[in-house]
N, C-alpha and C. Protein backbone atom coordinates (compact mmCIF):
# COMPACT_ATOMS: atom_id res chain seq x y z
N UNK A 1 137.87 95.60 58.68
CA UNK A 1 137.47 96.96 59.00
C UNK A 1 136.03 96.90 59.52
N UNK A 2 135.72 97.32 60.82
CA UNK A 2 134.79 97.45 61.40
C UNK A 2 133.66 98.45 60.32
N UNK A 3 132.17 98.24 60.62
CA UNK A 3 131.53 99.08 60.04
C UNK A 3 131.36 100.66 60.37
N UNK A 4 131.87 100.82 61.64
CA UNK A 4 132.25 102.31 61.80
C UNK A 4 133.26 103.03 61.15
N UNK A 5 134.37 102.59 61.03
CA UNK A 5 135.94 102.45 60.69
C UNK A 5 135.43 102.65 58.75
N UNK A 6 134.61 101.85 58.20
CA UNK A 6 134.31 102.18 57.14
C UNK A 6 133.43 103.60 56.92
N UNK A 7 132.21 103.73 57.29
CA UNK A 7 131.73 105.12 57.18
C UNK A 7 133.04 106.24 57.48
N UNK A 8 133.25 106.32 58.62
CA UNK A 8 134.53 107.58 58.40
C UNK A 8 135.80 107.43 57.47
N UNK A 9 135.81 105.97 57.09
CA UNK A 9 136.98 105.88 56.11
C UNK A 9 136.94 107.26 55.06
N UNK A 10 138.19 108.17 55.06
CA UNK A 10 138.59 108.81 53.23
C UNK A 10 137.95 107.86 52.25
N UNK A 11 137.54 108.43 51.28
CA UNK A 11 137.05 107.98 50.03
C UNK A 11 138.53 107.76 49.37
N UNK A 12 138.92 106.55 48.87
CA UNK A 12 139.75 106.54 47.87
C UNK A 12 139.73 107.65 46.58
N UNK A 13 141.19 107.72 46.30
CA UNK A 13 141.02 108.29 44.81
C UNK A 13 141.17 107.57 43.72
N UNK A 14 140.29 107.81 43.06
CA UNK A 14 140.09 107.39 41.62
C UNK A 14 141.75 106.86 40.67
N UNK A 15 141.87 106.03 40.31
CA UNK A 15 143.04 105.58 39.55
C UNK A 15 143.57 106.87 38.75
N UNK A 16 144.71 106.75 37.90
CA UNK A 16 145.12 107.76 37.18
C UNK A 16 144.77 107.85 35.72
N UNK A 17 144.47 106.33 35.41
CA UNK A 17 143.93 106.08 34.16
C UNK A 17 142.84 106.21 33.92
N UNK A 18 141.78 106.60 34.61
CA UNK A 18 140.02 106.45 34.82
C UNK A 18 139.75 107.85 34.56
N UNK A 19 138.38 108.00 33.30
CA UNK A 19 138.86 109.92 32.94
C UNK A 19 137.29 110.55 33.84
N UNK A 20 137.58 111.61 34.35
CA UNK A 20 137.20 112.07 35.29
C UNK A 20 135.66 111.97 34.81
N UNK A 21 134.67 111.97 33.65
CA UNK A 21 133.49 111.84 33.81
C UNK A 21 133.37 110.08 34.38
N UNK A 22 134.21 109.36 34.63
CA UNK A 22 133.86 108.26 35.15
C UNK A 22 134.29 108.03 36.77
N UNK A 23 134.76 109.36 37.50
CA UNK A 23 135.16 109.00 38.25
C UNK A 23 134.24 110.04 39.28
N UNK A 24 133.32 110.84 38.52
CA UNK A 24 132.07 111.78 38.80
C UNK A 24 130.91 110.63 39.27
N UNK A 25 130.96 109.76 38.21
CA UNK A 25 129.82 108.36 38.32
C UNK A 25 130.26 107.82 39.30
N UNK A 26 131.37 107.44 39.72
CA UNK A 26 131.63 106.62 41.00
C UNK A 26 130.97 107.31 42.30
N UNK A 27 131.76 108.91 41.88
CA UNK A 27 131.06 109.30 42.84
C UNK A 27 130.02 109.66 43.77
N UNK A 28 129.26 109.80 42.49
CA UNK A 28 127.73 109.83 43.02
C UNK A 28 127.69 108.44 42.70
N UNK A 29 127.26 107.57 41.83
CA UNK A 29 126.69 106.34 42.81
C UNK A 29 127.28 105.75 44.51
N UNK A 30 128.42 106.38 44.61
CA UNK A 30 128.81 106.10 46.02
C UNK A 30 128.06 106.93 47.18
N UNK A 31 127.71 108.13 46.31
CA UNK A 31 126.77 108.80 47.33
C UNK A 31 125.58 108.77 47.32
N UNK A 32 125.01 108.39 46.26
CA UNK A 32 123.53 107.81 45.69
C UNK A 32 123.92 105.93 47.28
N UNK A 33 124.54 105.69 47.29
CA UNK A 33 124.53 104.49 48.03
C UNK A 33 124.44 104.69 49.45
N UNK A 34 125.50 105.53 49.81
CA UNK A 34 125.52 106.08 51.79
C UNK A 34 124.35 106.43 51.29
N UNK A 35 124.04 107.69 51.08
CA UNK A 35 122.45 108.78 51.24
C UNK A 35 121.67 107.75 51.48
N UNK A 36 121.52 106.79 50.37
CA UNK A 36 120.15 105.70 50.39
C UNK A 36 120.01 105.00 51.43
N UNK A 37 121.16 104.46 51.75
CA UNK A 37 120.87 103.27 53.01
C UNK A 37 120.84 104.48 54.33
N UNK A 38 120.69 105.59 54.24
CA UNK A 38 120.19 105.91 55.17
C UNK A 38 119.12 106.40 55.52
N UNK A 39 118.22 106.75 54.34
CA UNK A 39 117.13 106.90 54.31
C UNK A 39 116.18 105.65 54.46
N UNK A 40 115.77 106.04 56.03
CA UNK A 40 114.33 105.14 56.15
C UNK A 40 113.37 105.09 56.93
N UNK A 41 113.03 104.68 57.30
CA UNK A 41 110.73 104.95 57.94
C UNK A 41 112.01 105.69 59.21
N UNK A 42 112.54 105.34 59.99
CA UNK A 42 113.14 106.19 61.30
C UNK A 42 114.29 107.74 60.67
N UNK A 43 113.74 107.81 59.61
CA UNK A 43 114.85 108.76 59.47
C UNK A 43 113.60 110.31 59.24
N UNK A 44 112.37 109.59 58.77
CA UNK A 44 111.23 110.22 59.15
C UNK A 44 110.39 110.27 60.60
N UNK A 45 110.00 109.27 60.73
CA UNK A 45 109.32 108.80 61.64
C UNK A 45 110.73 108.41 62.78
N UNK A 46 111.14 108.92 63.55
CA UNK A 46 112.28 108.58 64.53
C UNK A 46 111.90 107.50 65.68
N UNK A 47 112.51 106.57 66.26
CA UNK A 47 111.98 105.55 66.69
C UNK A 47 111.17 106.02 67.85
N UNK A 48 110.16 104.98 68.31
CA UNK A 48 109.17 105.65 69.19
C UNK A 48 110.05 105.03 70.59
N UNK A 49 109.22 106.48 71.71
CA UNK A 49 109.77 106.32 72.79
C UNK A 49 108.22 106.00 74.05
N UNK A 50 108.24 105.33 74.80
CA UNK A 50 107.10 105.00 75.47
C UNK A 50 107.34 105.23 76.91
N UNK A 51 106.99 106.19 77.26
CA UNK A 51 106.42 106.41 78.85
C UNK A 51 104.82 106.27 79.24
N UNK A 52 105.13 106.17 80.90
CA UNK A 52 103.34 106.14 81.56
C UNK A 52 102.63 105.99 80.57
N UNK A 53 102.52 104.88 79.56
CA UNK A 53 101.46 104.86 79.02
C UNK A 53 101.57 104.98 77.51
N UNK A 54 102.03 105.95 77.72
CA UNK A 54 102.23 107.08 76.19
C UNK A 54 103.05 106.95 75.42
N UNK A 55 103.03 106.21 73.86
CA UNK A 55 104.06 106.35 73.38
C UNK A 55 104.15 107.75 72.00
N UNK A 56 105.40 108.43 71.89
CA UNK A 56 105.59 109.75 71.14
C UNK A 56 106.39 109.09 69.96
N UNK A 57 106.12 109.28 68.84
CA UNK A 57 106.78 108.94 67.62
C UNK A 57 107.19 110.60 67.27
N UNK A 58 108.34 110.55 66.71
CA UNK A 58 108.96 111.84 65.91
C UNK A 58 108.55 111.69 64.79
N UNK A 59 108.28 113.12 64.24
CA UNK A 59 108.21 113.41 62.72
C UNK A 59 108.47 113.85 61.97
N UNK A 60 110.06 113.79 60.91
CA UNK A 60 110.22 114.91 60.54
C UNK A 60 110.28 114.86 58.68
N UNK A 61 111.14 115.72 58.42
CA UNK A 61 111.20 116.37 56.81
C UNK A 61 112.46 116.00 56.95
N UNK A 62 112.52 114.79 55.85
CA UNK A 62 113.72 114.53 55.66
C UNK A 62 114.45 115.05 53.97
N UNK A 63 115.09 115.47 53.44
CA UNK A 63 115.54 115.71 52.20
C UNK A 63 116.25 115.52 51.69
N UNK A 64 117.01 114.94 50.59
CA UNK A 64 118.78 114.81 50.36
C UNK A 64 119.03 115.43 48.80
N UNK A 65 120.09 115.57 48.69
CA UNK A 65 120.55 116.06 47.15
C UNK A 65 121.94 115.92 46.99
N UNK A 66 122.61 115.33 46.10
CA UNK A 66 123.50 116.14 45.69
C UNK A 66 123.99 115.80 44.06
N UNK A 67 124.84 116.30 43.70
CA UNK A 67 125.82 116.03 42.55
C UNK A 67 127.10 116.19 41.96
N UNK A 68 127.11 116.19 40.41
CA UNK A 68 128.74 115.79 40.72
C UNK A 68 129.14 117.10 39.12
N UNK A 69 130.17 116.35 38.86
CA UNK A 69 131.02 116.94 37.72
C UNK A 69 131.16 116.05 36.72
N UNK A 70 131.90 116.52 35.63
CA UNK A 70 132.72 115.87 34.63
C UNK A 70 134.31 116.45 34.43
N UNK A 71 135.02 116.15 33.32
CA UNK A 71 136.17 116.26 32.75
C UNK A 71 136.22 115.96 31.97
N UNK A 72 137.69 116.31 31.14
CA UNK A 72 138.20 115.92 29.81
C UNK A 72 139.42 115.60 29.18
N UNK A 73 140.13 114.77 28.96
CA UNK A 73 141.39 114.54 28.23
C UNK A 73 141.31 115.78 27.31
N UNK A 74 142.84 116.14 26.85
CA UNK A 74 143.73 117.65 26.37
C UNK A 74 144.68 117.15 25.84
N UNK A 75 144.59 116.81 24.50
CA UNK A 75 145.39 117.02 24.14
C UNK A 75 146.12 115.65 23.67
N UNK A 76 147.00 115.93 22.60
CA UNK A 76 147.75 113.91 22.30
C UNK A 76 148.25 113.19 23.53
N UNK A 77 148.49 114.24 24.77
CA UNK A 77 149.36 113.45 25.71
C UNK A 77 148.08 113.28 26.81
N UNK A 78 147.05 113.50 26.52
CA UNK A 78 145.58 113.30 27.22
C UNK A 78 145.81 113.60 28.71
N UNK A 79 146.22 114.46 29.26
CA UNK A 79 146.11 115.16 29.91
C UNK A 79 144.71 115.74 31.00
N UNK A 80 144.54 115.19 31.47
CA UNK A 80 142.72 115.97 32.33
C UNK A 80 142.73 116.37 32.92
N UNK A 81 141.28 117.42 33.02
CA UNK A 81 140.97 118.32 33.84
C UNK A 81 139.41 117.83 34.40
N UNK A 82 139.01 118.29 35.42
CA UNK A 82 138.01 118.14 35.58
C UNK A 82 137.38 118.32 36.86
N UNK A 83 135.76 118.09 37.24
CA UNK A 83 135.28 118.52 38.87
C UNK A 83 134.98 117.14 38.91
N UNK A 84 134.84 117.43 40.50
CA UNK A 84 133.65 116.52 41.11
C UNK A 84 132.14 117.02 41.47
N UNK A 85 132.02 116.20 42.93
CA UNK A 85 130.75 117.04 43.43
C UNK A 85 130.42 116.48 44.42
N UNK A 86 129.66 116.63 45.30
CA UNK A 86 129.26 116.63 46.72
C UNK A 86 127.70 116.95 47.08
N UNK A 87 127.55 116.59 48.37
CA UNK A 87 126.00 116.16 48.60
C UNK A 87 125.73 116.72 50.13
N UNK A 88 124.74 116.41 50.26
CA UNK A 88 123.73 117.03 51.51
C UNK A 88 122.38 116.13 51.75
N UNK A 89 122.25 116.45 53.36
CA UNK A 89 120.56 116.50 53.67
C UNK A 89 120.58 117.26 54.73
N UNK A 90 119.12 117.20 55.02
CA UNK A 90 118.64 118.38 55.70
C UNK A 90 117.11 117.32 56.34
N UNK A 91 117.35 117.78 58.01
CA UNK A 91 116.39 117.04 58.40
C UNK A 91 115.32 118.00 59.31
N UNK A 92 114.54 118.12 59.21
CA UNK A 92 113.77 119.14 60.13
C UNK A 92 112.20 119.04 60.91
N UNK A 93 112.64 118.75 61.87
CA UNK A 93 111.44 118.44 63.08
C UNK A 93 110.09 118.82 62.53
N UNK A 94 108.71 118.47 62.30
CA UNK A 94 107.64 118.85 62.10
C UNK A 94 106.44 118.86 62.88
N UNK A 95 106.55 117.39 63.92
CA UNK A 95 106.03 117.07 64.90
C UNK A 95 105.44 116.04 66.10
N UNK A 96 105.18 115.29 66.13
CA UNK A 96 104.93 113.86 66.24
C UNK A 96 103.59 113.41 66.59
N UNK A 97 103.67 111.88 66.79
CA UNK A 97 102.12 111.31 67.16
C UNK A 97 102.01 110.74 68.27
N UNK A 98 101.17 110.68 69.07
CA UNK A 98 101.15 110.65 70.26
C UNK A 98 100.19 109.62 70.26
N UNK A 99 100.56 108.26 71.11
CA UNK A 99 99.46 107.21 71.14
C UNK A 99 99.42 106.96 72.48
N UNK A 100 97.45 107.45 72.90
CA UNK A 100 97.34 106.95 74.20
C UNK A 100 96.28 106.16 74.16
N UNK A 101 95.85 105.60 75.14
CA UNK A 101 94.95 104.56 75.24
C UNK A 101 94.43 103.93 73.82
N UNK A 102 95.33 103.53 72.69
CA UNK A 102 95.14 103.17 72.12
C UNK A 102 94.34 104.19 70.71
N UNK A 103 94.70 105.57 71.03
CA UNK A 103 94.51 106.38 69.77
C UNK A 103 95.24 107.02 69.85
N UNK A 104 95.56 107.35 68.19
CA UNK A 104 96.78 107.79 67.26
C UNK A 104 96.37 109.71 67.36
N UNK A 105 97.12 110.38 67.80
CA UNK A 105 96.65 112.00 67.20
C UNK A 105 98.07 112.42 67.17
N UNK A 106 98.13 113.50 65.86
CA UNK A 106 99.36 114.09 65.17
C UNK A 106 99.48 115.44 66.28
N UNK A 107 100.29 115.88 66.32
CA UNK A 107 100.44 117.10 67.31
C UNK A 107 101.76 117.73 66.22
N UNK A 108 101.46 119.03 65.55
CA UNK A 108 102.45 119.49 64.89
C UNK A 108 103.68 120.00 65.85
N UNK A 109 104.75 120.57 65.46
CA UNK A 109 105.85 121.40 66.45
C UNK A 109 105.51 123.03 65.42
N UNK A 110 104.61 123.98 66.23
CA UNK A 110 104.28 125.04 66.15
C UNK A 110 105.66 125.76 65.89
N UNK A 111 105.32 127.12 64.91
CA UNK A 111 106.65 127.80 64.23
C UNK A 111 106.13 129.08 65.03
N UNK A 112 107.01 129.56 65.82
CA UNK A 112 106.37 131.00 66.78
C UNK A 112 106.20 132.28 66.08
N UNK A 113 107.30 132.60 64.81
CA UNK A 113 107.24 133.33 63.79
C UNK A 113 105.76 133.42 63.02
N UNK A 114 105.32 131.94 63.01
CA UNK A 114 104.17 132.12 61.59
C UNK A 114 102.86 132.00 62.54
N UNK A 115 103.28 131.53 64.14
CA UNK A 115 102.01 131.72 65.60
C UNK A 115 101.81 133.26 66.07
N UNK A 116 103.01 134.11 65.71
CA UNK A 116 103.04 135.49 66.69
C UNK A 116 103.57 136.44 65.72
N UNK A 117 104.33 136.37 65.02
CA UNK A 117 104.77 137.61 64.30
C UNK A 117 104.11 137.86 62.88
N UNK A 118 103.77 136.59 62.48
CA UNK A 118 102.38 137.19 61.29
C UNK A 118 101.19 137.43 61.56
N UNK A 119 100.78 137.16 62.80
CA UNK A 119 99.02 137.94 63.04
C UNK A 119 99.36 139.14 63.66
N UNK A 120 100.55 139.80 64.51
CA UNK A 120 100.47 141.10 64.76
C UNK A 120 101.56 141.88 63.56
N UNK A 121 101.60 141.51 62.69
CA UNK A 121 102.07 142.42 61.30
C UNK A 121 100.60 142.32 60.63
N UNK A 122 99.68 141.77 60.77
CA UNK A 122 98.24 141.08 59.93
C UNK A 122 97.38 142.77 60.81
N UNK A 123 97.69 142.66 62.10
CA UNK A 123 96.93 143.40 62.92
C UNK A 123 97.09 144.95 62.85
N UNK A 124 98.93 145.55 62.99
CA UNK A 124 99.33 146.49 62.18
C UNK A 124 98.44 146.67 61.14
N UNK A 125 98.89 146.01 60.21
CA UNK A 125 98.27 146.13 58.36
C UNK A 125 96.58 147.05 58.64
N UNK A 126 96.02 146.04 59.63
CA UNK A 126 94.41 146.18 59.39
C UNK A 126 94.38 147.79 59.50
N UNK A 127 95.11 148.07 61.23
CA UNK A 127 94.56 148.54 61.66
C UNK A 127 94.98 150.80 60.98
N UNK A 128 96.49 150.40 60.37
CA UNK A 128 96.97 151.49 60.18
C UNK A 128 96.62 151.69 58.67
N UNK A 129 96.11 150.54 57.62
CA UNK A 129 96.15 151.07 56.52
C UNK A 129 94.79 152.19 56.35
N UNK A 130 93.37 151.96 57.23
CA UNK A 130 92.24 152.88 57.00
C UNK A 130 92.83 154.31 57.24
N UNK A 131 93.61 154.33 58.30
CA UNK A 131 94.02 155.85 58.64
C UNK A 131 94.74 156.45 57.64
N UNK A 132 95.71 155.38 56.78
CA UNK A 132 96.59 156.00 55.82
C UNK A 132 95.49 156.42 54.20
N UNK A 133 95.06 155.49 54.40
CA UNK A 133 93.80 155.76 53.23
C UNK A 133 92.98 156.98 53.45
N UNK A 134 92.68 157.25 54.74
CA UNK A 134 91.93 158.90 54.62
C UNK A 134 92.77 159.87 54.60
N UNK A 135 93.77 159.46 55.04
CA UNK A 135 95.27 160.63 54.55
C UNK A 135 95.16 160.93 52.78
N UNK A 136 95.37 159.87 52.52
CA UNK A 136 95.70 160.13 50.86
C UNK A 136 94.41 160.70 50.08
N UNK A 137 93.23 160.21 50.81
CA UNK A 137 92.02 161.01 50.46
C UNK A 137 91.44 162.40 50.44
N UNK A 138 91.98 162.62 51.80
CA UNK A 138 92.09 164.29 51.96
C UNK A 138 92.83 165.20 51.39
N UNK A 139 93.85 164.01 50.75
CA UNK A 139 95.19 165.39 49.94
C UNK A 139 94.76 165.65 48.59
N UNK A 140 94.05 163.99 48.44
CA UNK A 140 93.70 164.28 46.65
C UNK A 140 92.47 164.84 46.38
């Protein structure tokens, strides 16, 4: 089995005899294992690309999580019930570094929300709360 052919492989299921808090452990260490080997310096730092001169390294926020379940035998004829659990990441652009003539400078990726829509709600605020304040002054 090719190493592609393995990553998309179905996950086997767990035997019938194996009681489900041990088959929770498989599971996350199996996902404690993919997650890990994929976390690394390029999964932050994305490989650098070099034009005219210039090479741009990516930068981002990388995160992962997940978890699992347990179960329980029921009964003289032991019988089980039980969960699993499942996982995630989340990767998100922040910005990169830019190396020219031999110096390093970070250049963030600007959020237009927290560039443009919080200094004119900031500007609103300033400018309408004095007027509302001599309102409430004059009534009381």
């Amino acid at each position: 089995m090719s190493a592609r052919e393995n990553e998309t492989a179905p996950a086997r299921l767990p035997d019938t005899g194996v009681s489900a808090a041990h088959a929770s452990v498989t599971l996350l260490e199996r996902l404690a294992d993919k997650l890990g080997g994929r976390a690394s310096v390029t999964a932050v730092y994305g490989e650098p690309v070099t034009a005219d001169g210039v090479t741009v390294i990516p930068v981002a926020k990388v995160a992962f999580g997940f978890g699992g379940g347990a179960g329980r035998e029921v009964g003289a004829t032991k019988s089980g019930d039980g969960g699993g659990g499942g996982g995630g990441a989340e990767a998100r652009p922040l910005g990169y570094i830019e190396i020219r003539d031999g110096t390093a400078t970070y250049k963030p990726i600007r959020d237009p929300w927290s560039d443009v829509v919080l200094p004119l709600t900031a500007l609103v605020i300033g400018s309408v709360l004095p007027k509302i304040l001599r309102s409430l002054r004059r009534r009381g």
